[in-house]
Protein backbone atom coordinates (compact mmCIF):
# COMPACT_ATOMS: atom_id res chain seq x y z
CA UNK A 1 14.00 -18.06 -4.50
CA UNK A 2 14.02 -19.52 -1.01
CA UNK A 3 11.81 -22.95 -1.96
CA UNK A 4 13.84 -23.23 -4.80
CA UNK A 5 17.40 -23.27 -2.75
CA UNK A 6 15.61 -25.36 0.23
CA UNK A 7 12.89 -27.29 -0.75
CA UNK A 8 12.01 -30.04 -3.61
CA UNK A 9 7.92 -29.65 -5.23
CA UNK A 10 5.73 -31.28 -2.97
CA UNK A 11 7.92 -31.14 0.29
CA UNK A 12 6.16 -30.28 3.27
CA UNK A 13 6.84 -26.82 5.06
CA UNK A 14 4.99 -25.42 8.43
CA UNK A 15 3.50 -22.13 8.23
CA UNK A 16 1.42 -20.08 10.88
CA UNK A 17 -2.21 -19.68 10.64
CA UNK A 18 -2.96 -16.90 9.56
CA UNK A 19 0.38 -16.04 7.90
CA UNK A 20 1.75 -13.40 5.26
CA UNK A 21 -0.15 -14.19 1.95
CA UNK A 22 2.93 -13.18 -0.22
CA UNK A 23 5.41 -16.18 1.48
CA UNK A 24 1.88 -18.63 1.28
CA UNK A 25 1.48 -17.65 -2.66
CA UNK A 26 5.63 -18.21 -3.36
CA UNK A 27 5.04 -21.88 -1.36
CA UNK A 28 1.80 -22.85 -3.31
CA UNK A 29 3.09 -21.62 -6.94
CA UNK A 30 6.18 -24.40 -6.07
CA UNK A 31 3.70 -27.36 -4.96
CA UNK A 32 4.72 -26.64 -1.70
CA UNK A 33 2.44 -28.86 0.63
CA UNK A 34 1.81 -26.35 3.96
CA UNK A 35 0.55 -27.43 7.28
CA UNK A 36 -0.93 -24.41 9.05
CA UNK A 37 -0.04 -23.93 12.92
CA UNK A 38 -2.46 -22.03 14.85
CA UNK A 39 -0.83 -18.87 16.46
CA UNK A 40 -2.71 -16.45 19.31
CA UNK A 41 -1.54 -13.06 21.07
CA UNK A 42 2.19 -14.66 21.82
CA UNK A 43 2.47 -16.52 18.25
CA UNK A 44 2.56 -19.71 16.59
CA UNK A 45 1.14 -22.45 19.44
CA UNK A 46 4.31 -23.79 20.50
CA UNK A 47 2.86 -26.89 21.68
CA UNK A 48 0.62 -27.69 18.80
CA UNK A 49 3.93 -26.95 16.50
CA UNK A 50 5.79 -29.50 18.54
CA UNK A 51 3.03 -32.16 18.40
CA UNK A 52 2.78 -31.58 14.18
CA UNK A 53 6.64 -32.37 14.50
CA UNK A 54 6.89 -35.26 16.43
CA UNK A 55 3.82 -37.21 14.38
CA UNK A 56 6.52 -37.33 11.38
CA UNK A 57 9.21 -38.40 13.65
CA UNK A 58 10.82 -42.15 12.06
CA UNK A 59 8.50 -41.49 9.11
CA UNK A 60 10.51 -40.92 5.58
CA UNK A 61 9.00 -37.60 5.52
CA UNK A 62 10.52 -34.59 6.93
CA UNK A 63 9.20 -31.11 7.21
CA UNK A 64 12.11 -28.62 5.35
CA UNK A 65 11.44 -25.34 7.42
CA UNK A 66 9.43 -23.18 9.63
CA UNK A 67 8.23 -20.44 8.23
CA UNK A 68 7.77 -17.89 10.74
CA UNK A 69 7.23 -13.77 10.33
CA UNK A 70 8.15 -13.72 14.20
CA UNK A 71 8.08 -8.84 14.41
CA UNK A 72 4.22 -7.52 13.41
CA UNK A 73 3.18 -10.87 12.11
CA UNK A 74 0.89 -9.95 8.68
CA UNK A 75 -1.77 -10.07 8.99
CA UNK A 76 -2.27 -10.79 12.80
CA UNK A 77 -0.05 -8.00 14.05
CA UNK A 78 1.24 -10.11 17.04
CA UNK A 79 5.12 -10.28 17.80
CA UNK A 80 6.25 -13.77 18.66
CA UNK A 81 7.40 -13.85 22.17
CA UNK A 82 10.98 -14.01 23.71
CA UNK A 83 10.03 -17.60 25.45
CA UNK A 84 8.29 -18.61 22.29
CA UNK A 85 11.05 -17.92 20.37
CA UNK A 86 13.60 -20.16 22.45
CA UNK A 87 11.22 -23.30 22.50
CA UNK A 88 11.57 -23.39 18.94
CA UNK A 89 14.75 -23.21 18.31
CA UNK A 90 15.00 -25.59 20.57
CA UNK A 91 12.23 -27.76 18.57
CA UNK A 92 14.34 -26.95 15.95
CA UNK A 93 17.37 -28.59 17.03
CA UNK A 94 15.42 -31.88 18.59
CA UNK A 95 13.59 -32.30 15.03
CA UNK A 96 16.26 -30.88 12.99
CA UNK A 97 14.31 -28.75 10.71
CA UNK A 98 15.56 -25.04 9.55
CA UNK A 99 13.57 -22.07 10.58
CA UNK A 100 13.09 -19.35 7.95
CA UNK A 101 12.19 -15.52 9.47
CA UNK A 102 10.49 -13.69 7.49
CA UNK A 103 11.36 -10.51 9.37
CA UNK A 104 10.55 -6.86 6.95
CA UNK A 105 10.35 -5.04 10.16
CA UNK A 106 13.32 -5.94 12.43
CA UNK A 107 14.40 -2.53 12.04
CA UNK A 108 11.57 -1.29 13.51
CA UNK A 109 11.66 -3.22 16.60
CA UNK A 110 11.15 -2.09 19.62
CA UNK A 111 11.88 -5.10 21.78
CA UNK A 112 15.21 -6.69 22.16
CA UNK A 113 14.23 -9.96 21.45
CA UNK A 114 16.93 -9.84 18.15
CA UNK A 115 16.16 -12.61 15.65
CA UNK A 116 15.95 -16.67 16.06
């Protein structure tokens, strides 16, 4: 339901690499064109994500959202960290692109890092 409130066929979307295979399958059965973001032991590469961003910067196209499982990523099992989390909301702002959290196990947290 999400692509279909937030994103047009075709529209490109960010997505970490690896990332849940049940938000990839809803993106690709819309003709959602993804761009994969490498992630390691902290979460999606903050830098690469900023670089990706910034090469579409004054072009027509636009990236529509961030999608991020930021608690127990599936299938990497990493939590996205508190410093992480800040620089891209920040990137966020500066590129003005939404962020969607896919987050099943917030209650289950045990940090107090609280959502994006």
């Amino acid at each position: 339901m999400i692509e279909k409130v937030f994103i047009d066929p075709s529209d490109p979307v960010i997505v970490e690499l690896p990332s849940y295979i049940g938000g990839l399958q809803v993106f690709q059965g819309y003709g959602t064109h993804m761009h994969g973001i490498a992630t390691d032991h902290d979460g999606i590469l903050v830098d690469v994500l900023e670089e990706t961003l910034e090469q579409l910067k004054g072009t027509e196209e636009h990236y529509k959202f961030i999608y991020l499982v930021p608690d127990f990523q599936n299938p990497a099992g990493v939590t996205l960290s508190l410093e992480r989390r800040k620089k891209i909301i920040e990137l966020s702002k500066k590129y003005d692109v939404l962020i969607i959290e896919d987050t099943p196990f917030t209650l289950y947290e045990i940090l107090d890092y609280g959502l994006l």
